[in-house]
PDB file of N, CA and C in Angstrom:
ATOM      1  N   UNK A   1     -66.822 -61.844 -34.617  1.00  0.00           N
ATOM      2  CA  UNK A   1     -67.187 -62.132 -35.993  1.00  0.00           C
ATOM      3  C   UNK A   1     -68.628 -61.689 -36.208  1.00  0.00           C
ATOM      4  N   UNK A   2     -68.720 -60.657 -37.183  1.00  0.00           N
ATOM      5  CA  UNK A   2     -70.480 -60.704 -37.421  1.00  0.00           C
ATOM      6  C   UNK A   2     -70.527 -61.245 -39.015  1.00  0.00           C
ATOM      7  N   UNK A   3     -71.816 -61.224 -38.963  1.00  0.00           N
ATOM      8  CA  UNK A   3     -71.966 -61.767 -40.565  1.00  0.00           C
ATOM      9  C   UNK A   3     -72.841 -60.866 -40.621  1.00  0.00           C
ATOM     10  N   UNK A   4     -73.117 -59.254 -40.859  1.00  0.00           N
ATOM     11  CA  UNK A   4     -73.770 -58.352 -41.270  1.00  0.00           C
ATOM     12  C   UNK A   4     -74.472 -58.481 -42.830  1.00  0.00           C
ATOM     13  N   UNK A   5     -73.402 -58.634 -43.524  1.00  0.00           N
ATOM     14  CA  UNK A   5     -73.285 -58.395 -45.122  1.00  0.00           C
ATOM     15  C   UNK A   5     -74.340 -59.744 -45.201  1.00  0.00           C
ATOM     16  N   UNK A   6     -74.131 -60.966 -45.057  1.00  0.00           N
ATOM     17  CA  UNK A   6     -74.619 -61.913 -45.261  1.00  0.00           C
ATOM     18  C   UNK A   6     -75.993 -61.744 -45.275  1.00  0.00           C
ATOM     19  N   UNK A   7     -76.847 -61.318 -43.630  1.00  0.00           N
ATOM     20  CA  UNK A   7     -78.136 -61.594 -43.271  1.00  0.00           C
ATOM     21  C   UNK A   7     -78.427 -60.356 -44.230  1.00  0.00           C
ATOM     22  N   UNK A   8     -77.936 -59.058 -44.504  1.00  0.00           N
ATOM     23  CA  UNK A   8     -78.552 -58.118 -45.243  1.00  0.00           C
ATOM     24  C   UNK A   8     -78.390 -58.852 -46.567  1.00  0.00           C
ATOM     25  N   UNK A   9     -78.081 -59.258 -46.977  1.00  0.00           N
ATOM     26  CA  UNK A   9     -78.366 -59.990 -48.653  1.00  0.00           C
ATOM     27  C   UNK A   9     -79.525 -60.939 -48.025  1.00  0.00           C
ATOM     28  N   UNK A  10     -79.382 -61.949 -46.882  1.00  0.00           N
ATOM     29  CA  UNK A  10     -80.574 -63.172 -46.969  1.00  0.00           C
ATOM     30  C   UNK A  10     -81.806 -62.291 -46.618  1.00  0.00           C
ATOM     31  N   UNK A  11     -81.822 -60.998 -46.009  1.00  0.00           N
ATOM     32  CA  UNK A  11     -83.222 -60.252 -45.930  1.00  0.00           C
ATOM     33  C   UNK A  11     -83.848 -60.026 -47.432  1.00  0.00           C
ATOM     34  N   UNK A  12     -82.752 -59.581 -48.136  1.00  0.00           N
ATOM     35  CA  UNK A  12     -83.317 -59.269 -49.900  1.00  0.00           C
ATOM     36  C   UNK A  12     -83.789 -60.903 -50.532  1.00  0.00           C
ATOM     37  N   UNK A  13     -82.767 -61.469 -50.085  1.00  0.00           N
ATOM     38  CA  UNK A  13     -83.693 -63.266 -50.798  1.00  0.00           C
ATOM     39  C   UNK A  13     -84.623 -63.412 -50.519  1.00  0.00           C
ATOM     40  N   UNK A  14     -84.944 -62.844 -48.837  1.00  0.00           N
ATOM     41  CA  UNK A  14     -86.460 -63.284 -48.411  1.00  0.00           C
ATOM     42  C   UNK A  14     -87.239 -63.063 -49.056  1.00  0.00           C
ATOM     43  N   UNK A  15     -87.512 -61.825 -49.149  1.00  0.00           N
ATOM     44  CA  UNK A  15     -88.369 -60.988 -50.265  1.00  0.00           C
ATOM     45  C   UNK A  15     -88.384 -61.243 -51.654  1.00  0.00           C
ATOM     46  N   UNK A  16     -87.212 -61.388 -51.875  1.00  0.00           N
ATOM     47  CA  UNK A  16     -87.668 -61.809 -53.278  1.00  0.00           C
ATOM     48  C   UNK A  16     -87.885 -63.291 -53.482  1.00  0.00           C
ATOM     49  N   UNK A  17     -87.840 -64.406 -52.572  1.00  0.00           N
ATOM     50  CA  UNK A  17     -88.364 -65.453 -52.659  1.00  0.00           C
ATOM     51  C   UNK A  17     -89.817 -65.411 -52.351  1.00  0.00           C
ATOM     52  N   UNK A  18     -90.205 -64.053 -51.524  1.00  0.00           N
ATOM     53  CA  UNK A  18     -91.915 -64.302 -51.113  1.00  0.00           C
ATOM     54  C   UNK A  18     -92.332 -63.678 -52.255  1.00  0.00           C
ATOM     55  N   UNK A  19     -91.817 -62.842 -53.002  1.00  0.00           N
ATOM     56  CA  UNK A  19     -92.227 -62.479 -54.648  1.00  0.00           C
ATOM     57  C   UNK A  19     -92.240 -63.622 -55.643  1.00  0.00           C
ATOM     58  N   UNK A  20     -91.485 -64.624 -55.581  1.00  0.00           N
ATOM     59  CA  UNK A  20     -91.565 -65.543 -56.521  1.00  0.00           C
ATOM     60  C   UNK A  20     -92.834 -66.290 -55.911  1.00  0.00           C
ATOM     61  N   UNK A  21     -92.880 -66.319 -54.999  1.00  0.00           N
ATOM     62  CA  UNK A  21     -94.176 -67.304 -54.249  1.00  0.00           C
ATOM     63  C   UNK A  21     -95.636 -66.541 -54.820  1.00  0.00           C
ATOM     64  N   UNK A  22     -95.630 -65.086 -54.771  1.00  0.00           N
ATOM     65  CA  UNK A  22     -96.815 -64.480 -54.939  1.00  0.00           C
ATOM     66  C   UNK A  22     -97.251 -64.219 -56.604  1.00  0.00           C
ATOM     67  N   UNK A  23     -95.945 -64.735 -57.662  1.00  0.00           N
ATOM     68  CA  UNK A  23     -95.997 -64.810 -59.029  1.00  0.00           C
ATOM     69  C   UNK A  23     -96.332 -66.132 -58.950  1.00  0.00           C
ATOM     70  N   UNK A  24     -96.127 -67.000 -57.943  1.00  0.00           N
ATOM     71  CA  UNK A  24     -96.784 -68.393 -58.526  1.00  0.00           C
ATOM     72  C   UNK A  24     -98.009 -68.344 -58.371  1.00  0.00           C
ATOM     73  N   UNK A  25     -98.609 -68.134 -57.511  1.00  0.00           N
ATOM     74  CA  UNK A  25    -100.101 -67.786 -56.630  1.00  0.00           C
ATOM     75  C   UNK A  25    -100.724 -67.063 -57.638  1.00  0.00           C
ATOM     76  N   UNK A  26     -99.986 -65.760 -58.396  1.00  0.00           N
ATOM     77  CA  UNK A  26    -100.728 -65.142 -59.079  1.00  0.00           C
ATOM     78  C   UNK A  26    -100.850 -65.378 -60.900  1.00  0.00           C
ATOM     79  N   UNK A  27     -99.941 -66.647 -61.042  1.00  0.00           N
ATOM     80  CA  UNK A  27     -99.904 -67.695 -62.340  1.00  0.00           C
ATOM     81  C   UNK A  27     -99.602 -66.575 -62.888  1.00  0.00           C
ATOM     82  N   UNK A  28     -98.281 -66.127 -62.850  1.00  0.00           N
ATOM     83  CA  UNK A  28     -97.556 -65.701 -63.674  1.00  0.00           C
ATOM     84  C   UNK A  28     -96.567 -66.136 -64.371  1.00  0.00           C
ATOM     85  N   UNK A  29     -96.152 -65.756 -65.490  1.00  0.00           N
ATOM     86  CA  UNK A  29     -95.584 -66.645 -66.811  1.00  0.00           C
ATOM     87  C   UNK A  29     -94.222 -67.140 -66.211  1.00  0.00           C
ATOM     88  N   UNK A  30     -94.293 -68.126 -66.632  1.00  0.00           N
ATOM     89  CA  UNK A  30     -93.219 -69.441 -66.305  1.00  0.00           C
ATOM     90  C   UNK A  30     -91.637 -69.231 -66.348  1.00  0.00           C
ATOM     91  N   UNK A  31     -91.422 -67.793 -67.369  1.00  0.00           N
ATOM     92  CA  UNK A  31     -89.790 -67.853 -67.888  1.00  0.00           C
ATOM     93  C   UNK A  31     -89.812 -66.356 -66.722  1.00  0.00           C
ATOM     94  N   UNK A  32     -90.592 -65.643 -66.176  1.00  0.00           N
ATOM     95  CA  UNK A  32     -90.283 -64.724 -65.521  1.00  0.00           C
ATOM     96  C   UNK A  32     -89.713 -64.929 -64.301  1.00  0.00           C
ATOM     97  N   UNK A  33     -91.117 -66.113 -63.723  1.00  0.00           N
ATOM     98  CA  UNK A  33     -90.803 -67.002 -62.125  1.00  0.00           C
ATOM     99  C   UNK A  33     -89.372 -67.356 -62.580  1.00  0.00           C
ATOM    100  N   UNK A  34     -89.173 -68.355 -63.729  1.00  0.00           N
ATOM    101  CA  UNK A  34     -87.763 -68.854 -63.341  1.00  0.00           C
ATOM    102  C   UNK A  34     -86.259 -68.043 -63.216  1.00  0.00           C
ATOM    103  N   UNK A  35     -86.672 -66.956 -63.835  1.00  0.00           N
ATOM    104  CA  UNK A  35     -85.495 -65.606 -63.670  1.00  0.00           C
ATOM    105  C   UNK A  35     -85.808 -65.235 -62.661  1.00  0.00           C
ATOM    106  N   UNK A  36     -86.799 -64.644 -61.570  1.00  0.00           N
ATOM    107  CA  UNK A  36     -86.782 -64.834 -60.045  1.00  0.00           C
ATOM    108  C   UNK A  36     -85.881 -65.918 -58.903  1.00  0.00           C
ATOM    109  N   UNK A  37     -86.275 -67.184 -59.683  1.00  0.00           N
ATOM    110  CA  UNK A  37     -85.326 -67.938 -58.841  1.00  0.00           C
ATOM    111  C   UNK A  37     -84.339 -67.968 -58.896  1.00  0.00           C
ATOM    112  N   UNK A  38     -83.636 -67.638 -60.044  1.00  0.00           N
ATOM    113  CA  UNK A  38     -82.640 -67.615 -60.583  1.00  0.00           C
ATOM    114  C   UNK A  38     -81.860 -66.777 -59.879  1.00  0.00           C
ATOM    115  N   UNK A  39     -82.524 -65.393 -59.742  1.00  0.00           N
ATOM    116  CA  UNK A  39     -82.006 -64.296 -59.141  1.00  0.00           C
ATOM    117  C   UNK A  39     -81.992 -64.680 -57.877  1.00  0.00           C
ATOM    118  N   UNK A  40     -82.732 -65.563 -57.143  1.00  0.00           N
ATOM    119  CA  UNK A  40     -82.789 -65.414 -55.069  1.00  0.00           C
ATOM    120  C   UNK A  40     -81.636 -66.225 -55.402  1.00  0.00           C
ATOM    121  N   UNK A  41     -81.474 -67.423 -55.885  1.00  0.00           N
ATOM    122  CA  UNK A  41     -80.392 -68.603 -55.952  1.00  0.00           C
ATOM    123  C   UNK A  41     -79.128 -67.915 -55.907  1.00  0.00           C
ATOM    124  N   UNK A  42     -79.054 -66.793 -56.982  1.00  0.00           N
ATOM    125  CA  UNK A  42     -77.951 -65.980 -56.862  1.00  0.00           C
ATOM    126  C   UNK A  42     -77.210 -65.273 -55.626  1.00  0.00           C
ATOM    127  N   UNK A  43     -78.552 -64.522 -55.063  1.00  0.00           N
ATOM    128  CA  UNK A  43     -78.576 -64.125 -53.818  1.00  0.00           C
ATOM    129  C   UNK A  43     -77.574 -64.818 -52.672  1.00  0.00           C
ATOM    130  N   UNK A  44     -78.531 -66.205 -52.732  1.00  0.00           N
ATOM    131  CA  UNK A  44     -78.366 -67.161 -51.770  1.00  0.00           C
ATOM    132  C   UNK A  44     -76.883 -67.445 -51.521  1.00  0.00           C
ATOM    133  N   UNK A  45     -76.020 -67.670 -53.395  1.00  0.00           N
ATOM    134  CA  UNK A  45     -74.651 -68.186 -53.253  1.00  0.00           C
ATOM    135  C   UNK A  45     -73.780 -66.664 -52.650  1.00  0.00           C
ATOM    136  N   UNK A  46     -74.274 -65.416 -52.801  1.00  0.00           N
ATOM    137  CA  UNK A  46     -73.478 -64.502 -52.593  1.00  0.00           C
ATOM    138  C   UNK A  46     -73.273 -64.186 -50.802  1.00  0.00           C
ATOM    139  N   UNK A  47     -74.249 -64.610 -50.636  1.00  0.00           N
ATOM    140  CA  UNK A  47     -74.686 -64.847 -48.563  1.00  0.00           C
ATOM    141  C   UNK A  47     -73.409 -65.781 -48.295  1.00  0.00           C
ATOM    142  N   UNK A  48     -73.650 -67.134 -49.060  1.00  0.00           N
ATOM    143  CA  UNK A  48     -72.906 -68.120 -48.642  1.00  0.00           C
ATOM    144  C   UNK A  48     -71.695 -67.138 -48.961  1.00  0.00           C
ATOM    145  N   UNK A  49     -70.807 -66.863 -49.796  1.00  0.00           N
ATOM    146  CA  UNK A  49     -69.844 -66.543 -49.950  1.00  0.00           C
ATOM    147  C   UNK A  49     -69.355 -65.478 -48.545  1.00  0.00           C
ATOM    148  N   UNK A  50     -69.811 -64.752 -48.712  1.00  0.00           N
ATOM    149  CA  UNK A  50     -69.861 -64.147 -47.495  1.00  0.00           C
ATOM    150  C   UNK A  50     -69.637 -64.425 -46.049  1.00  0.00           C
ATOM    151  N   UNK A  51     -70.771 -65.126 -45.920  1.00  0.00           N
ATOM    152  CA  UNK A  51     -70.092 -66.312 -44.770  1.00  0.00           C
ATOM    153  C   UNK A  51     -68.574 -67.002 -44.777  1.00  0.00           C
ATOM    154  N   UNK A  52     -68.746 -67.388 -45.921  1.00  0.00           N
ATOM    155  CA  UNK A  52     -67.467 -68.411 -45.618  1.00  0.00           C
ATOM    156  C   UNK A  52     -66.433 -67.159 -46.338  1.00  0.00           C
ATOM    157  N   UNK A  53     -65.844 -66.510 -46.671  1.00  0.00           N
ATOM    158  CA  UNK A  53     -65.095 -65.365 -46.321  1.00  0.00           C
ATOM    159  C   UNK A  53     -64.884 -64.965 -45.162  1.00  0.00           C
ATOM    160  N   UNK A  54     -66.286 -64.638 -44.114  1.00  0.00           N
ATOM    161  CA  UNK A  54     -66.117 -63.943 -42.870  1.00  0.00           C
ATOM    162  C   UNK A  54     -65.403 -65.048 -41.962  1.00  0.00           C
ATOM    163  N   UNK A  55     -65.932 -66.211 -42.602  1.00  0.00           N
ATOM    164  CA  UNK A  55     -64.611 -67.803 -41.827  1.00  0.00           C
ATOM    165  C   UNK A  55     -63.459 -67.625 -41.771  1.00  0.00           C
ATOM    166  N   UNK A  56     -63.187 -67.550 -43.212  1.00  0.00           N
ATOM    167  CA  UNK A  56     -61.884 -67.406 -43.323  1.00  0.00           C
ATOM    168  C   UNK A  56     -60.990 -66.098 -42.642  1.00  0.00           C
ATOM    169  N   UNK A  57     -61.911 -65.335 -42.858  1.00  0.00           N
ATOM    170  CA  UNK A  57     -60.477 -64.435 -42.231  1.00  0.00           C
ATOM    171  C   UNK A  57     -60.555 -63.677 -40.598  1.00  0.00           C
ATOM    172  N   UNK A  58     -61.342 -64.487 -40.078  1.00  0.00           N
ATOM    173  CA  UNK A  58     -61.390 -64.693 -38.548  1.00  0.00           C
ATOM    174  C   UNK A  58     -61.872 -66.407 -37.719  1.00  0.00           C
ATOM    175  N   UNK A  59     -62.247 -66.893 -38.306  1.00  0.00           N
ATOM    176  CA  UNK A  59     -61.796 -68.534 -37.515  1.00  0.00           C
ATOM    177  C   UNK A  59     -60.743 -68.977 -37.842  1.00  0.00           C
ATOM    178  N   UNK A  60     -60.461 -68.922 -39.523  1.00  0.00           N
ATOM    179  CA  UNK A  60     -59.566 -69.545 -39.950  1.00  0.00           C
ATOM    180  C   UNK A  60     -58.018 -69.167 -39.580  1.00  0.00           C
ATOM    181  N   UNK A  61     -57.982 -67.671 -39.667  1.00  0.00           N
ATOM    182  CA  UNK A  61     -56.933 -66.556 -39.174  1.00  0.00           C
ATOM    183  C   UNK A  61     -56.676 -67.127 -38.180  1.00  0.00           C
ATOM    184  N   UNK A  62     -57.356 -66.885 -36.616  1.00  0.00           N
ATOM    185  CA  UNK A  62     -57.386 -67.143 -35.841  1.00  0.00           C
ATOM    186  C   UNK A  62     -56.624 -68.416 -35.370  1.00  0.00           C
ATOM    187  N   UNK A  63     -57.000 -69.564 -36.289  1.00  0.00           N
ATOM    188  CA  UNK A  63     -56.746 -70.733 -35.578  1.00  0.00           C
ATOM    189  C   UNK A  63     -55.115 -70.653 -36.083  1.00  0.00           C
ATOM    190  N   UNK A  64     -54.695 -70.086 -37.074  1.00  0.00           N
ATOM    191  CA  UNK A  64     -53.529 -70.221 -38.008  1.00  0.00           C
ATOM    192  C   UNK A  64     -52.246 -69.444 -37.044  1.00  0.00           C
ATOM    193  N   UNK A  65     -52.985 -68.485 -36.385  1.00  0.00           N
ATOM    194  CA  UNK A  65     -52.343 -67.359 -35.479  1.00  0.00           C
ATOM    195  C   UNK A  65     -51.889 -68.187 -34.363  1.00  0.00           C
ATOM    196  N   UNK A  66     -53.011 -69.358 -33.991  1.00  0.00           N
ATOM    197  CA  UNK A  66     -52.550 -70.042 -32.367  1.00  0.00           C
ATOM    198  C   UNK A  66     -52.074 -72.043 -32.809  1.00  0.00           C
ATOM    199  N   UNK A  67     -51.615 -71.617 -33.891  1.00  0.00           N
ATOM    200  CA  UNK A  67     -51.175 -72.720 -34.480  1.00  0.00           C
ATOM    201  C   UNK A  67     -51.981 -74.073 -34.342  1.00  0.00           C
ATOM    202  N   UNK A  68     -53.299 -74.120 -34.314  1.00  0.00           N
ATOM    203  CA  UNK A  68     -53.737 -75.111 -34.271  1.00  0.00           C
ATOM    204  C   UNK A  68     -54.995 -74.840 -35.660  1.00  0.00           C
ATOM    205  N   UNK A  69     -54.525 -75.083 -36.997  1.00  0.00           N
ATOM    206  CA  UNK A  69     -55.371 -74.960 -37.752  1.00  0.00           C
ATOM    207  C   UNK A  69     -55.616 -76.308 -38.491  1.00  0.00           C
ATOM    208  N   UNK A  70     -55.370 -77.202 -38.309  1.00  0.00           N
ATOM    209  CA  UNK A  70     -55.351 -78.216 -38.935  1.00  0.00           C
ATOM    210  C   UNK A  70     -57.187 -78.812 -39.173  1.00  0.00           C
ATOM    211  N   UNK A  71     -57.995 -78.683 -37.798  1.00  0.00           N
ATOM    212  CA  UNK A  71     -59.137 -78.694 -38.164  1.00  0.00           C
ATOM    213  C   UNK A  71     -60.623 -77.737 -38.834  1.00  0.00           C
ATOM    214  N   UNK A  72     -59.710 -76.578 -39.345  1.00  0.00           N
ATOM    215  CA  UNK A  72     -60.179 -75.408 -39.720  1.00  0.00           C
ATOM    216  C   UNK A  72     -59.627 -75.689 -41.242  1.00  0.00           C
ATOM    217  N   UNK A  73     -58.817 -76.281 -41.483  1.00  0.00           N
ATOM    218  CA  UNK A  73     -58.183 -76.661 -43.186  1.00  0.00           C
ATOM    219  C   UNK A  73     -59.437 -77.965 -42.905  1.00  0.00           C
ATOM    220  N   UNK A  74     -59.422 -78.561 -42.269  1.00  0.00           N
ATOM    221  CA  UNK A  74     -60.452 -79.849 -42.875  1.00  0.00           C
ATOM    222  C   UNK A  74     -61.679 -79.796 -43.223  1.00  0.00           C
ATOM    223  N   UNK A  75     -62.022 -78.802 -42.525  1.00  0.00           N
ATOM    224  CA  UNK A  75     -63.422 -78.066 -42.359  1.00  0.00           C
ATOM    225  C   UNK A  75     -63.453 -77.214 -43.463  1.00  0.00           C
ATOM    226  N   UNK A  76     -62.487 -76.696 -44.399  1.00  0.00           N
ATOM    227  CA  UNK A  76     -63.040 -76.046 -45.364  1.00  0.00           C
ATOM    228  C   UNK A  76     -62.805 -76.727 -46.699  1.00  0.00           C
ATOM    229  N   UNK A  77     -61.974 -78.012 -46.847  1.00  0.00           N
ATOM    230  CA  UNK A  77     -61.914 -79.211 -47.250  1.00  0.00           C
ATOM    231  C   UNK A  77     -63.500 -80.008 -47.530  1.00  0.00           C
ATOM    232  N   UNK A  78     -63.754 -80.207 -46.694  1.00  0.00           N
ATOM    233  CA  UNK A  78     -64.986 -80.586 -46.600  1.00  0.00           C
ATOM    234  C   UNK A  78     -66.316 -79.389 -46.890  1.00  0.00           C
ATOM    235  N   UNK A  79     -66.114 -78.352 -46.919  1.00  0.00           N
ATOM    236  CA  UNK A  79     -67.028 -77.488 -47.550  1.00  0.00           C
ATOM    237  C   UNK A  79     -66.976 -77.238 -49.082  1.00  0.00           C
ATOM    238  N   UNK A  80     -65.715 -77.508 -49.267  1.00  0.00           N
ATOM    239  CA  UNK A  80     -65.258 -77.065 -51.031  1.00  0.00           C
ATOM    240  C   UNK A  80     -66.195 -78.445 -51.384  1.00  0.00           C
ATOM    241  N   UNK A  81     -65.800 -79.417 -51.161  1.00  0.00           N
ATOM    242  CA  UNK A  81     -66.108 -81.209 -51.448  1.00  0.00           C
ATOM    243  C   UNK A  81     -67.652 -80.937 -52.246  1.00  0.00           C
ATOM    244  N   UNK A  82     -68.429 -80.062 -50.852  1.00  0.00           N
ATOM    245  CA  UNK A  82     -70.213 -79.944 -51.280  1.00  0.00           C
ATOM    246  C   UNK A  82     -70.454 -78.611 -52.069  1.00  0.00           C
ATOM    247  N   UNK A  83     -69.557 -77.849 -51.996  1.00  0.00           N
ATOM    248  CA  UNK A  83     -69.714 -76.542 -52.890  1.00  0.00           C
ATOM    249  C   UNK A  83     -69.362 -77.027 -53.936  1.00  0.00           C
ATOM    250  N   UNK A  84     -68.144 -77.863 -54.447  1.00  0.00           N
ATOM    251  CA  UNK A  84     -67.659 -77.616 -56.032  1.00  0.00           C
ATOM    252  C   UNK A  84     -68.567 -78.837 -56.428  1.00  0.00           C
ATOM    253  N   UNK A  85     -68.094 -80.204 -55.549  1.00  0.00           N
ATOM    254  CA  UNK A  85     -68.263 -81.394 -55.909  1.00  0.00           C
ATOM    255  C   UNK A  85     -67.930 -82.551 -55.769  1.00  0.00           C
TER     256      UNK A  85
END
């Protein structure tokens, strides 16, 4: 399993979170910073997605293949719970 796609999107959040840091530092206008965050936040959920895609279709696969998936359904049970709500 790699999570390639993921860390190459969280390298672009980095950066553009140390850009939102250097618009605060440099008191720049308030509605710009918040469309920065807006944008890493975005970032951030598209990483996550990613991840938990790359779950699914190799842990989850996996466990479904050797018939023991029951704690791989709970486990993403419990991720929806804090993602949706």
């Amino acid at each position: 399993m790699t999570h390639n796609k993921a860390l190459k999107t969280l390298k672009i959040t980095k950066g553009q979170i140390e850009s939102v840091i250097k618009m605060i530092e440099d008191q720049r206008y308030c509605i710009d910073i918040s469309n920065q965050i807006q944008a890493s936040m975005a970032l951030l959920k598209k990483a996550q997605k990613q991840v938990i895609t790359e779950h699914l279709n190799h842990c989850v696969k996996e466990s479904f293949e050797n018939n023991n998936a029951e704690e791989k359904i709970k486990e993403i049970e419990v991720l929806l719970d804090r993602v949706i709500g």
